[in-house]
PDB file of N, CA and C in Angstrom:
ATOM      1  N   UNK A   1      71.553  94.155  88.321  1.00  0.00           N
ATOM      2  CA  UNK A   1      71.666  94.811  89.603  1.00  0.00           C
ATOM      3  C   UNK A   1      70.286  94.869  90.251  1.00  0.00           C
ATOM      4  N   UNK A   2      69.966  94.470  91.671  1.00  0.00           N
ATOM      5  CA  UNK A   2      69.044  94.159  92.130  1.00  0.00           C
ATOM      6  C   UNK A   2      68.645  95.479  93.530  1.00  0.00           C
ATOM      7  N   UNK A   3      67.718  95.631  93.652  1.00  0.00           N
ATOM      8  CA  UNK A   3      67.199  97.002  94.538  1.00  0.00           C
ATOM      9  C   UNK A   3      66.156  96.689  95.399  1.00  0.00           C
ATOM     10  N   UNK A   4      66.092  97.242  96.472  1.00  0.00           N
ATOM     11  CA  UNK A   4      64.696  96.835  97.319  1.00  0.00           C
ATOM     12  C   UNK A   4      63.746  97.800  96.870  1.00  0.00           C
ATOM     13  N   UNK A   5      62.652  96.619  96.439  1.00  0.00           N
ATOM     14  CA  UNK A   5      61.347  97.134  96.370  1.00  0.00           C
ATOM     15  C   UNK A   5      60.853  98.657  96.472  1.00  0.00           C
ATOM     16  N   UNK A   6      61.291  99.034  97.637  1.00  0.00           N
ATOM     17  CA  UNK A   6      60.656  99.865  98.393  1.00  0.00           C
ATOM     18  C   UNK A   6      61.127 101.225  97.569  1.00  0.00           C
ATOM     19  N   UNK A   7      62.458 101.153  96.992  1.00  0.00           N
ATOM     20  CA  UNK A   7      62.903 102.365  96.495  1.00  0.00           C
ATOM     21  C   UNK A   7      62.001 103.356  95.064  1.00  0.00           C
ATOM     22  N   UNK A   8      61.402 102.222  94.773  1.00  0.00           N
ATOM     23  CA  UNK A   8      60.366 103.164  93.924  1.00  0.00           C
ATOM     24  C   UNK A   8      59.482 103.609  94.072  1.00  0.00           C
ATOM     25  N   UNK A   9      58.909 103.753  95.446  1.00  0.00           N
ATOM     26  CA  UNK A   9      58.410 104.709  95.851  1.00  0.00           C
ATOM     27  C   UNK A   9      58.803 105.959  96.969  1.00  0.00           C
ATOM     28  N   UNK A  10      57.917 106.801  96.967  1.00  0.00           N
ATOM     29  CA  UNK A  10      58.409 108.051  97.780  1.00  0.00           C
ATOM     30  C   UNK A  10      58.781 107.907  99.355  1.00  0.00           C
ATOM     31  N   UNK A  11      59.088 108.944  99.935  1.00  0.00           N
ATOM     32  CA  UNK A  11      59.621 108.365 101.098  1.00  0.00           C
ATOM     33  C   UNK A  11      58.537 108.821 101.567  1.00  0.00           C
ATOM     34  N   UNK A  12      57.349 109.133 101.871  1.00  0.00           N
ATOM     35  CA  UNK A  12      55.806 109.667 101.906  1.00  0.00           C
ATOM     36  C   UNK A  12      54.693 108.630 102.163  1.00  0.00           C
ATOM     37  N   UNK A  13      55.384 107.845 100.925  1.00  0.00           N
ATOM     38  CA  UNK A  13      54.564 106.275 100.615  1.00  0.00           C
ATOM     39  C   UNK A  13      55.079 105.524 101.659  1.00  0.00           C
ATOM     40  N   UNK A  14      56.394 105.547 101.800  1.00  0.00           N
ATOM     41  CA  UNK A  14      57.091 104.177 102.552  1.00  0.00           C
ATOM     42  C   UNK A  14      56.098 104.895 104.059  1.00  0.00           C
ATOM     43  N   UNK A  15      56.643 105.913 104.472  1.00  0.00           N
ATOM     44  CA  UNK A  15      56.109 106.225 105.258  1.00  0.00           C
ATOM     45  C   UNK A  15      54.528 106.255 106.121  1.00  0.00           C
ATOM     46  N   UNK A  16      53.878 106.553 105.283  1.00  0.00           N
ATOM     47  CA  UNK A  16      52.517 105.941 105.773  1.00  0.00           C
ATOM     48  C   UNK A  16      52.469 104.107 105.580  1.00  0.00           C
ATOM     49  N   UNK A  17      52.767 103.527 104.875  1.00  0.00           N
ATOM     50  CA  UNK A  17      53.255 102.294 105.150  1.00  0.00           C
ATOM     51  C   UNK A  17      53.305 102.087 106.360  1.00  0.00           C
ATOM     52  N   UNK A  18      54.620 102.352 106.671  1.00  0.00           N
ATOM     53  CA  UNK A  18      54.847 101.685 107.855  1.00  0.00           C
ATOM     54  C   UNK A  18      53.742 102.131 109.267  1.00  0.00           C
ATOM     55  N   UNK A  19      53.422 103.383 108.998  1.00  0.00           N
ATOM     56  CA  UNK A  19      52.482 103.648 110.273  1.00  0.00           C
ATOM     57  C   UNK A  19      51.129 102.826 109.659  1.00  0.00           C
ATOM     58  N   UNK A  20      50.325 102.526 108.377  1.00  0.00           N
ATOM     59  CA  UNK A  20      49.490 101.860 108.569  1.00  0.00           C
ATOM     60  C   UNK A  20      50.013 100.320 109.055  1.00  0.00           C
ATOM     61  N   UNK A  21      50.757  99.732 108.921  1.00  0.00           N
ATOM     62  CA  UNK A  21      51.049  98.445 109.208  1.00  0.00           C
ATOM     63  C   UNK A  21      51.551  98.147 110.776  1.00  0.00           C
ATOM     64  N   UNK A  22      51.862  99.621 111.373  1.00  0.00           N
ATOM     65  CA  UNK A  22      51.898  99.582 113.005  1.00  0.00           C
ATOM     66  C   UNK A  22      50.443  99.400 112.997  1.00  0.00           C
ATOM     67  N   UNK A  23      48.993 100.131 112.784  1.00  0.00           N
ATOM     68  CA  UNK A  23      48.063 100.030 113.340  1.00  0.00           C
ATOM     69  C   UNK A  23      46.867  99.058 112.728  1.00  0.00           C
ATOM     70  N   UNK A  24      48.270  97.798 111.972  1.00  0.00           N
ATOM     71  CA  UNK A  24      47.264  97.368 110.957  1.00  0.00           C
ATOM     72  C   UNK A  24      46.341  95.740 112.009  1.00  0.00           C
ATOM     73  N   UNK A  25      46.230  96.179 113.073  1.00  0.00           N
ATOM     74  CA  UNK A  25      45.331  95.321 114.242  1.00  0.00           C
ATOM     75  C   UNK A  25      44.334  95.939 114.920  1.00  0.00           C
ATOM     76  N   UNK A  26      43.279  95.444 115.225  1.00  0.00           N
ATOM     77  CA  UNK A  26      41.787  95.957 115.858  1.00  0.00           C
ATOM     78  C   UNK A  26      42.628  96.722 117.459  1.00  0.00           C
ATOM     79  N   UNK A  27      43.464  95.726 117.751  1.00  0.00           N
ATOM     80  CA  UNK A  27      43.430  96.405 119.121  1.00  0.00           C
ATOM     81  C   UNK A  27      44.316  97.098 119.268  1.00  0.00           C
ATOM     82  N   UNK A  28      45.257  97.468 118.427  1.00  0.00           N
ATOM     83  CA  UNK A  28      45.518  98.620 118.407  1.00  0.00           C
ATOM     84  C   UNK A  28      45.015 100.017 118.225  1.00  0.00           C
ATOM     85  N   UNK A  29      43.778 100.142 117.081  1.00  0.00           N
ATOM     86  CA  UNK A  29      43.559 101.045 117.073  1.00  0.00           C
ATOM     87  C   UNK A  29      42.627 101.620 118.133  1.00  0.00           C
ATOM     88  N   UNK A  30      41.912 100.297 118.539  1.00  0.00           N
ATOM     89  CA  UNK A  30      40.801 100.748 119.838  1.00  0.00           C
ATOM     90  C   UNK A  30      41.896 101.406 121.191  1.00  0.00           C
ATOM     91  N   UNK A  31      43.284 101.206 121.587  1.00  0.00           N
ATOM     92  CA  UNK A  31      44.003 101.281 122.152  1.00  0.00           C
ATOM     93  C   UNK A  31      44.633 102.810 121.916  1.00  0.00           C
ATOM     94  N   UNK A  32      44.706 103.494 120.147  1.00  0.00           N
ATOM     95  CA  UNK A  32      45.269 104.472 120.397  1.00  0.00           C
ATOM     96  C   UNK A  32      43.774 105.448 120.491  1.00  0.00           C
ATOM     97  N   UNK A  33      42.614 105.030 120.284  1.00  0.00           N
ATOM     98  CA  UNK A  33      41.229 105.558 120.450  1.00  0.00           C
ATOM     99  C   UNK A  33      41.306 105.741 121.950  1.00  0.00           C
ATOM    100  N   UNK A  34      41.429 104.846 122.576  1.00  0.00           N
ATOM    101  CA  UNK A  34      41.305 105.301 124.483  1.00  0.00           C
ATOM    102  C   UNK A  34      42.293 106.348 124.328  1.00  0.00           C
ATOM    103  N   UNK A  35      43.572 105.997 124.260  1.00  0.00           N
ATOM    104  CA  UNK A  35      44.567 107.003 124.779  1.00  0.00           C
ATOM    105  C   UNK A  35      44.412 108.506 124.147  1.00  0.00           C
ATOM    106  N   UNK A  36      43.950 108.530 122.886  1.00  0.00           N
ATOM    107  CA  UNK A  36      43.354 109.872 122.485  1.00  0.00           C
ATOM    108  C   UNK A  36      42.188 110.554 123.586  1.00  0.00           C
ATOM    109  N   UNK A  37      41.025 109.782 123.894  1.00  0.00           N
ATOM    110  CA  UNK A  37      40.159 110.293 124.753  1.00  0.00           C
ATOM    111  C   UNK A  37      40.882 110.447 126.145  1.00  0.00           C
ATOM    112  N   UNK A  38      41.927 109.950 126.863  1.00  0.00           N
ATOM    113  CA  UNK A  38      41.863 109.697 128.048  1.00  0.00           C
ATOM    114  C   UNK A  38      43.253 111.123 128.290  1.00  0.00           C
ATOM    115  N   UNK A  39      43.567 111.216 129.345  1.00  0.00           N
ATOM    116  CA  UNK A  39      44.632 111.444 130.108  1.00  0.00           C
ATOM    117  C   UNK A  39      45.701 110.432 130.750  1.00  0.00           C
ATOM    118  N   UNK A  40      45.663 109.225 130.532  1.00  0.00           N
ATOM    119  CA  UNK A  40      46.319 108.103 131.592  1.00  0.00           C
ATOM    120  C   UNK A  40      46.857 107.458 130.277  1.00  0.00           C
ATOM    121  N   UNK A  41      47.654 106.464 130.585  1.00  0.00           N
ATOM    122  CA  UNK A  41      48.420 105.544 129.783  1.00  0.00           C
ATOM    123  C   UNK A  41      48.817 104.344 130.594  1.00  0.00           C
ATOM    124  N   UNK A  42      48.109 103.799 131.802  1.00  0.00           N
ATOM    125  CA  UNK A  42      47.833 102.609 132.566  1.00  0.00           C
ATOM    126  C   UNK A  42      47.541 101.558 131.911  1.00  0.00           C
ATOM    127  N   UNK A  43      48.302 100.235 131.505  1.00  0.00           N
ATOM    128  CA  UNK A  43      47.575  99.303 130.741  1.00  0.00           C
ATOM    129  C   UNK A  43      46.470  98.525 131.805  1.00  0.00           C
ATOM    130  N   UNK A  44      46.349  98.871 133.001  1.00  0.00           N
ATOM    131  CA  UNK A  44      45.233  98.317 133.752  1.00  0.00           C
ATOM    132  C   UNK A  44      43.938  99.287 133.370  1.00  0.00           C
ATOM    133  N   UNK A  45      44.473 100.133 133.191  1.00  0.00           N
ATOM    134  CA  UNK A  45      42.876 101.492 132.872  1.00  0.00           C
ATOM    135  C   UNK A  45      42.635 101.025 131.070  1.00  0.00           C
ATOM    136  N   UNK A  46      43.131 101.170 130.942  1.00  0.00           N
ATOM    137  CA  UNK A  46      42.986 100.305 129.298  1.00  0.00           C
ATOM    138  C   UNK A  46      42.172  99.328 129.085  1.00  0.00           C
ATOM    139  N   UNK A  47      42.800  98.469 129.844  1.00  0.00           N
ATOM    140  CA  UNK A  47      42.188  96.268 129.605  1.00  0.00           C
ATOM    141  C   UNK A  47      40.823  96.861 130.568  1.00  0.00           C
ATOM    142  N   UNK A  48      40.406  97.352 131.676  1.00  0.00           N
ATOM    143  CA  UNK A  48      39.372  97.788 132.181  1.00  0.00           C
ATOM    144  C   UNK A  48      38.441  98.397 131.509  1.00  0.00           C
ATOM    145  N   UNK A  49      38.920  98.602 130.295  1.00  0.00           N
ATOM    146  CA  UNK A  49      37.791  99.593 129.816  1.00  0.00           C
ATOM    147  C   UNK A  49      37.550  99.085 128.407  1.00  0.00           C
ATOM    148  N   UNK A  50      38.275  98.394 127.723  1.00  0.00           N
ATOM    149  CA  UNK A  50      38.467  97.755 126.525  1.00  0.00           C
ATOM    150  C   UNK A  50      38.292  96.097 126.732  1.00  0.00           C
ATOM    151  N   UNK A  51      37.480  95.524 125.292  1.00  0.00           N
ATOM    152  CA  UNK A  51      37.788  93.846 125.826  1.00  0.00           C
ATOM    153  C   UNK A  51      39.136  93.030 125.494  1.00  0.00           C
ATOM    154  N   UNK A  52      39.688  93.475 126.653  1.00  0.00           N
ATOM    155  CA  UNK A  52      41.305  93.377 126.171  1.00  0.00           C
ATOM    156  C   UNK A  52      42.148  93.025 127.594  1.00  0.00           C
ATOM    157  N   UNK A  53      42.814  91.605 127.465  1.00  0.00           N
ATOM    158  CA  UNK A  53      43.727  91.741 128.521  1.00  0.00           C
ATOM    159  C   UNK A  53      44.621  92.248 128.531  1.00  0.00           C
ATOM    160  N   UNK A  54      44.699  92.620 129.946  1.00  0.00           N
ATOM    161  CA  UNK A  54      46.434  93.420 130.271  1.00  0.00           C
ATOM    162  C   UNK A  54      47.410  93.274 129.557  1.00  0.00           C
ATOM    163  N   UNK A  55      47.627  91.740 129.495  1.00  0.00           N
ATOM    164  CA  UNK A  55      49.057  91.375 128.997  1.00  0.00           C
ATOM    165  C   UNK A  55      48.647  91.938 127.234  1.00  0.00           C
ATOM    166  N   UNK A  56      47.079  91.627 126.974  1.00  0.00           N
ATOM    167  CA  UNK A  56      47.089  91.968 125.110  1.00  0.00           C
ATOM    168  C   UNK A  56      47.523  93.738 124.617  1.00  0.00           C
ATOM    169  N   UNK A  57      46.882  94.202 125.792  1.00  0.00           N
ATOM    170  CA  UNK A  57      47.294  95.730 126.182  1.00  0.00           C
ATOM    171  C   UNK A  57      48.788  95.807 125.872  1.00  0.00           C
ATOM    172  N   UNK A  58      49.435  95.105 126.911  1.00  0.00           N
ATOM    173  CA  UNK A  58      50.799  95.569 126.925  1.00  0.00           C
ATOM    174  C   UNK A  58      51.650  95.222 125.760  1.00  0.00           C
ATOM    175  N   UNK A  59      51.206  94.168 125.015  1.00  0.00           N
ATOM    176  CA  UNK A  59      51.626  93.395 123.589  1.00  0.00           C
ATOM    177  C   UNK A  59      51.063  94.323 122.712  1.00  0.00           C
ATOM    178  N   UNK A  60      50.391  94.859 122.721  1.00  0.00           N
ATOM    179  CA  UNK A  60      50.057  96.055 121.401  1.00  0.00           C
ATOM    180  C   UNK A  60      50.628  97.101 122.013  1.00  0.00           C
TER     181      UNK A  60
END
């Protein structure tokens, strides 16, 4: 009888998992770094302020 992986660990583990592997890219995290400092959520105020195009903005 065969099981996914995942079940031997906690649901704690899986869990940070998956949020490190959402932020597991540079421009993401520089992305949730602006939005922590800022008030706005504009991907033009973003790519303006980050070396990041719009469209890479809007893809992360």
């Amino acid at each position: 009888m065969t099981y996914a992986k995942t079940a031997a660990f906690t649901e704690d583990q899986q869990q940070l998992a998956r949020v490190a592997k959402a932020l597991a890219h540079p421009a993401r995290v520089a992305i949730i770094q602006f939005l922590a400092a800022q008030k706005t959520c504009i991907s033009g105020d973003i790519a303006a302020e980050l070396p990041l195009s719009r469209t890479t903005v809007s893809q992360h």
